[in-house]
Protein backbone atom coordinates (compact mmCIF):
# COMPACT_ATOMS: atom_id res chain seq x y z
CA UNK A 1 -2.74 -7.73 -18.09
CA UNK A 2 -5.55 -7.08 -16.06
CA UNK A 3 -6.52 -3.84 -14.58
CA UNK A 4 -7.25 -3.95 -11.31
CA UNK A 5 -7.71 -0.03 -10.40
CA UNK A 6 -7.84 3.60 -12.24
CA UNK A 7 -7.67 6.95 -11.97
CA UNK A 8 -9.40 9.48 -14.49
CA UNK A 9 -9.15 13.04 -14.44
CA UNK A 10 -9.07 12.73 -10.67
CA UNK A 11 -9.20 16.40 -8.64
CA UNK A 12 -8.71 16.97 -5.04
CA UNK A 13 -9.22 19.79 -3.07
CA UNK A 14 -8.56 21.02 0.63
CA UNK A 15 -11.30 23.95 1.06
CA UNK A 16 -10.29 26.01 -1.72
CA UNK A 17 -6.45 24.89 -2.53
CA UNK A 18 -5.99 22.32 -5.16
CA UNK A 19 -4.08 19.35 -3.89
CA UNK A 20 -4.31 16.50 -6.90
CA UNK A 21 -5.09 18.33 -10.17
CA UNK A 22 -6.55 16.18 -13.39
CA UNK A 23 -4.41 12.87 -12.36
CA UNK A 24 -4.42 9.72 -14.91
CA UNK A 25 -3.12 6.20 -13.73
CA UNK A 26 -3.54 3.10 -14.31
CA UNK A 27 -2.61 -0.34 -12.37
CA UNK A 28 -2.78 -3.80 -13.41
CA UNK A 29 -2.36 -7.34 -11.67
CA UNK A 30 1.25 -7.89 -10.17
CA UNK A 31 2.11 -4.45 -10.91
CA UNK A 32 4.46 -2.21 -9.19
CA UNK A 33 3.30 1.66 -9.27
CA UNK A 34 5.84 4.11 -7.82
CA UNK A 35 4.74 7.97 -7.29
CA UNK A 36 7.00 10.46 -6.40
CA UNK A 37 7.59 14.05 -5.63
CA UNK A 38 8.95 16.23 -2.93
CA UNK A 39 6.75 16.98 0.34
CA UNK A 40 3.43 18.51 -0.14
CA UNK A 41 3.32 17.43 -3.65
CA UNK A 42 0.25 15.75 -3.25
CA UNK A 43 1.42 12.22 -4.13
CA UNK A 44 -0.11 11.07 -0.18
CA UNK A 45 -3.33 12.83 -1.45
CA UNK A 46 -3.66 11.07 -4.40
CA UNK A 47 -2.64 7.76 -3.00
CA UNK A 48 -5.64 8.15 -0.26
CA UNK A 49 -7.82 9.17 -3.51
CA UNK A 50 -7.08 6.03 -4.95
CA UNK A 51 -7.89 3.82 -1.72
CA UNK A 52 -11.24 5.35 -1.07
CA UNK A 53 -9.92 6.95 2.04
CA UNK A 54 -10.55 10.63 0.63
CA UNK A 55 -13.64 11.69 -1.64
CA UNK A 56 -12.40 13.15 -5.21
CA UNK A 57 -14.37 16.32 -6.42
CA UNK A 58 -13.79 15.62 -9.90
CA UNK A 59 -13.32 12.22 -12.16
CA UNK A 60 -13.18 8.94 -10.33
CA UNK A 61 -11.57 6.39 -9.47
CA UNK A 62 -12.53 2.49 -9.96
CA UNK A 63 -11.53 -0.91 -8.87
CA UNK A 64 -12.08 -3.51 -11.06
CA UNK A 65 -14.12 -1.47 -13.85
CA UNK A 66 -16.62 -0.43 -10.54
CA UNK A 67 -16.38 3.25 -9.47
CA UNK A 68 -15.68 3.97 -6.06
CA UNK A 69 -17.97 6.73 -5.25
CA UNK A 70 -20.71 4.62 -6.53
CA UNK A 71 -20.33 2.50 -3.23
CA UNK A 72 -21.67 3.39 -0.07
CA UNK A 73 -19.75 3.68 3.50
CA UNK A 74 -20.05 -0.20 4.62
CA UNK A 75 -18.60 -1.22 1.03
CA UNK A 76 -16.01 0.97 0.79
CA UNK A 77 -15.25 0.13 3.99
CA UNK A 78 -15.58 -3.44 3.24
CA UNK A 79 -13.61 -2.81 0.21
CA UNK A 80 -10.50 -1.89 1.87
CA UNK A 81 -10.89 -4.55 4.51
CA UNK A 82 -10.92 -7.62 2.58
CA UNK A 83 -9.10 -6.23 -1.03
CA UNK A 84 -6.87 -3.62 -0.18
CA UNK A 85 -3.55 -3.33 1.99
CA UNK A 86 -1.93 -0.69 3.64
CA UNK A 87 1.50 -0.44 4.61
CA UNK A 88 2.50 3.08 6.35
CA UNK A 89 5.93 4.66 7.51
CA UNK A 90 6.11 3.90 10.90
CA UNK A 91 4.33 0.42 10.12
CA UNK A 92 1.77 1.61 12.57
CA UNK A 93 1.03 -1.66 14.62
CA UNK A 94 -0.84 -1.95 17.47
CA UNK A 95 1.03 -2.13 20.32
CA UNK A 96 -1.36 -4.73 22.70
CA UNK A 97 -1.29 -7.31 20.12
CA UNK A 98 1.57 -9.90 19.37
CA UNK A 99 3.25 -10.18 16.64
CA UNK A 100 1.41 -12.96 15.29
CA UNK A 101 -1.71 -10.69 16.20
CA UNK A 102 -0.97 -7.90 14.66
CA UNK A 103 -0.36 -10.00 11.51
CA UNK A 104 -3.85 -11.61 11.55
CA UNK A 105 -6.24 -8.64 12.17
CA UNK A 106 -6.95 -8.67 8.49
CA UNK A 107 -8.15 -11.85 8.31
CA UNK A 108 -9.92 -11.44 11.69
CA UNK A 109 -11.79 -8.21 10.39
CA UNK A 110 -12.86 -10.63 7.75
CA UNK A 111 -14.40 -13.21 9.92
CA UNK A 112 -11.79 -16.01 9.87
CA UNK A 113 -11.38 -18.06 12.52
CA UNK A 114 -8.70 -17.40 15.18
CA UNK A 115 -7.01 -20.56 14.66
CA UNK A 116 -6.85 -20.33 11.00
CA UNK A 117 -6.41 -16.26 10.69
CA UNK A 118 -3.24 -16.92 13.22
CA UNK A 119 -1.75 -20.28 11.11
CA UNK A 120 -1.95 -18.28 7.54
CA UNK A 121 0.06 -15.06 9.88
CA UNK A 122 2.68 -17.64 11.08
CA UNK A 123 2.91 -18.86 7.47
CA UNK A 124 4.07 -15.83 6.08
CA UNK A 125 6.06 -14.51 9.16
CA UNK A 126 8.37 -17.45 8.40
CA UNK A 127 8.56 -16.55 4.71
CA UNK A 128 10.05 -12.96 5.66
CA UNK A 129 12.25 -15.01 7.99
CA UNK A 130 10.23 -13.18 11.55
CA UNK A 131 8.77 -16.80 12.61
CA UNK A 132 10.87 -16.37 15.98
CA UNK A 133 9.05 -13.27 16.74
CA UNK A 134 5.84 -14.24 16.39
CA UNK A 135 4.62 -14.02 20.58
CA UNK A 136 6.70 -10.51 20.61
CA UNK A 137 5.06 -7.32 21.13
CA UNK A 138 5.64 -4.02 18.90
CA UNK A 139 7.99 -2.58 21.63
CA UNK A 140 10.16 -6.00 21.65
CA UNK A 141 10.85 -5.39 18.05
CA UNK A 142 13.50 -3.32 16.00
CA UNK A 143 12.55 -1.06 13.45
CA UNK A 144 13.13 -2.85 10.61
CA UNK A 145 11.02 -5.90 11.73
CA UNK A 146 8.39 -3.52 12.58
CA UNK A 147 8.35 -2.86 8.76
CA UNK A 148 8.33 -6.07 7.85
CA UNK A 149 5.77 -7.76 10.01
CA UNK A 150 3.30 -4.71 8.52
CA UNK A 151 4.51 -5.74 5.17
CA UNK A 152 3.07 -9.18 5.91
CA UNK A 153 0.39 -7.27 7.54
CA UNK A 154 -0.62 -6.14 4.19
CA UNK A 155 -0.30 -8.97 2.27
CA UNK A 156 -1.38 -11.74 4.64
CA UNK A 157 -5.05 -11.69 2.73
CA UNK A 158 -3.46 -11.52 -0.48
CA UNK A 159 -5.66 -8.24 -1.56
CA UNK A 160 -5.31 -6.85 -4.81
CA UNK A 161 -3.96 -3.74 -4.21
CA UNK A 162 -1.19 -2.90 -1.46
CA UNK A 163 -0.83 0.94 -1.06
CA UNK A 164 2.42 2.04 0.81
CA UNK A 165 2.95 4.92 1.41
CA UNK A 166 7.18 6.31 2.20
CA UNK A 167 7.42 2.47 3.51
CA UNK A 168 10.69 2.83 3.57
CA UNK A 169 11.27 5.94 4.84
CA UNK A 170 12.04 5.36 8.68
CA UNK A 171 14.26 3.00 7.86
CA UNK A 172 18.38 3.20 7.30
CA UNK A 173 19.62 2.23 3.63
CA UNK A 174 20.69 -1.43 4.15
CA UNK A 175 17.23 -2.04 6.38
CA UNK A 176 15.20 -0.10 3.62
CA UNK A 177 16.55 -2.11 0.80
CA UNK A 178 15.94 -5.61 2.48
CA UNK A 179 11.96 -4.55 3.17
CA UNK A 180 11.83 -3.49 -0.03
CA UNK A 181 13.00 -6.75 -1.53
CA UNK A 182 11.06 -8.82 0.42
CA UNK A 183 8.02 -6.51 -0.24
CA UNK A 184 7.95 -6.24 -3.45
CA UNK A 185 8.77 -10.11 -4.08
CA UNK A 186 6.25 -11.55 -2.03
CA UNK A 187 3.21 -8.95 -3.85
CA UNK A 188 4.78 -9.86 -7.38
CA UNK A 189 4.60 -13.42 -6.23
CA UNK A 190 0.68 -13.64 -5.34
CA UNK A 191 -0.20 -11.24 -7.95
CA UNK A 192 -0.79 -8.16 -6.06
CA UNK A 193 -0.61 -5.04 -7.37
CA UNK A 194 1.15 -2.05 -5.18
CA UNK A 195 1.20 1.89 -5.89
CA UNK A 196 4.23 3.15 -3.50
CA UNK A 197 5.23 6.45 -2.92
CA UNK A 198 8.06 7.72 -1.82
CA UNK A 199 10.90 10.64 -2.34
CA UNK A 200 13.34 8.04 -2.46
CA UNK A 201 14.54 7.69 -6.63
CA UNK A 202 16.11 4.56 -5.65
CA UNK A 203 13.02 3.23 -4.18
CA UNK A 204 10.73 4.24 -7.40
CA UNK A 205 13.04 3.00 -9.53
CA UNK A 206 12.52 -0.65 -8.30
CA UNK A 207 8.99 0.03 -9.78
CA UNK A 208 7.50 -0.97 -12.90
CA UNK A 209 6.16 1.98 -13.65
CA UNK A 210 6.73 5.60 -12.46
CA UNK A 211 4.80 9.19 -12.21
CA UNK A 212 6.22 11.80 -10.80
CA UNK A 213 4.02 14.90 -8.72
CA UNK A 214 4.73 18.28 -8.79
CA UNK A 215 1.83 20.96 -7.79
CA UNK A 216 -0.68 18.07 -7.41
CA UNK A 217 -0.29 17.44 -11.33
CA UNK A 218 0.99 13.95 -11.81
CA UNK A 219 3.35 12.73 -14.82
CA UNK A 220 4.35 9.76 -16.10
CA UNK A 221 7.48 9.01 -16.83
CA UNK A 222 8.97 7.22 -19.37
CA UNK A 223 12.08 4.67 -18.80
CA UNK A 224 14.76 4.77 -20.92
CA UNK A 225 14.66 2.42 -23.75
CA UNK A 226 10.84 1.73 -23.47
């Protein structure tokens, strides 16, 4: 498989307090990453490590063999733009943009044409079964649409990485399980990879691979029979 991103010997620190200690991961091409551990863990921390969102102060991390504090501001910036995806708890859409909108905005941050940006949203609306919803606003909708139009948020331009993080946990267990399916079946199925955390065991264990965080030190865990 390929690997797509990489953490080594990663440390994080707020001011003086250690918040991701000497992490190792590794994520390859379709791949399904869960990270878990109870609040304050540091499994968010290390997940924003990973998308370039916070500086580490030890190790690095790298996408596609290239280290990310190597780039500067514009391609990290760039870099999480047009190859990553984000998918967050509350789905966090904005509220004066349709459905459809909302959708599209990473294709339009990419310079894609209205028209086309909007058809390819539409497209995969109707393959999470939201096509009706598409001229809705984010108050119109339930909570579990919410999720899933920023589900197809983050996968619309088919980035290489999706990081979600508790994307689940708003959600009841019946709506949680249904985004989750449709999530993780529509990355698997364009070959992107995703690193999800969550406290939910049921959740990780849907992944393909699982670490655990405790004290900002993160394990990996072995299934049984592997």
């Amino acid at each position: 498989m390929t690997k797509v991103l990489s953490a080594r010997e990663v440390d994080l620190f707020y001011g003086r307090t250690p918040a991701v200690r000497n992490a190792q991961l590794s994520l390859h091409r379709g791949e399904v990453v869960a990270i878990t551990g109870q609040s304050g863990s540091g499994k968010s921390s290390l997940l924003y490590c990973l998308a370039g969102v916070l500086p580490v102060a030890r190790g690095e991390v790298c996408f596609e063999g290239r280290p990310l504090g190597a780039l500067g501001d514009e391609e990290l910036s760039a870099l999480r733009r047009e190859r990553f995806g984000f998918v967050f708890q509350y789905g966090e859409l904005l509220p004066e943009l349709t459905v459809e909108e909302n959708t599209a905005l990473p294709l339009r941050l990419a310079g894609q044409r209205k028209s086309e940006a909007l058809s390819a949203a539409g497209e995969i609306l109707g393959r999470l079964g939201l096509a009706e919803l598409r001229e809705r606003r984010p108050s119109q909708v339930s909570g579990g649409q919410s999720q899933r139009i920023a589900v197809a948020r983050a996968l619309v331009h088919k980035p290489a990485v999706v990081f979600a993080d508790e994307p689940t946990g708003s959600l009841d267990s019946s709506n949680a399980t249904a985004v989750l399916d449709e999530f993780l079946a529509l990355a698997r199925s364009q070959g992107t990879a995703v690193v999800l955390v969550t406290h939910d065991t049921q959740v990780a264990d849907r992944a393909d691979n699982r670490y655990t965080m405790c004290d900002g030190t993160l394990t990996a865990q072995v299934r049984e029979g592997a």
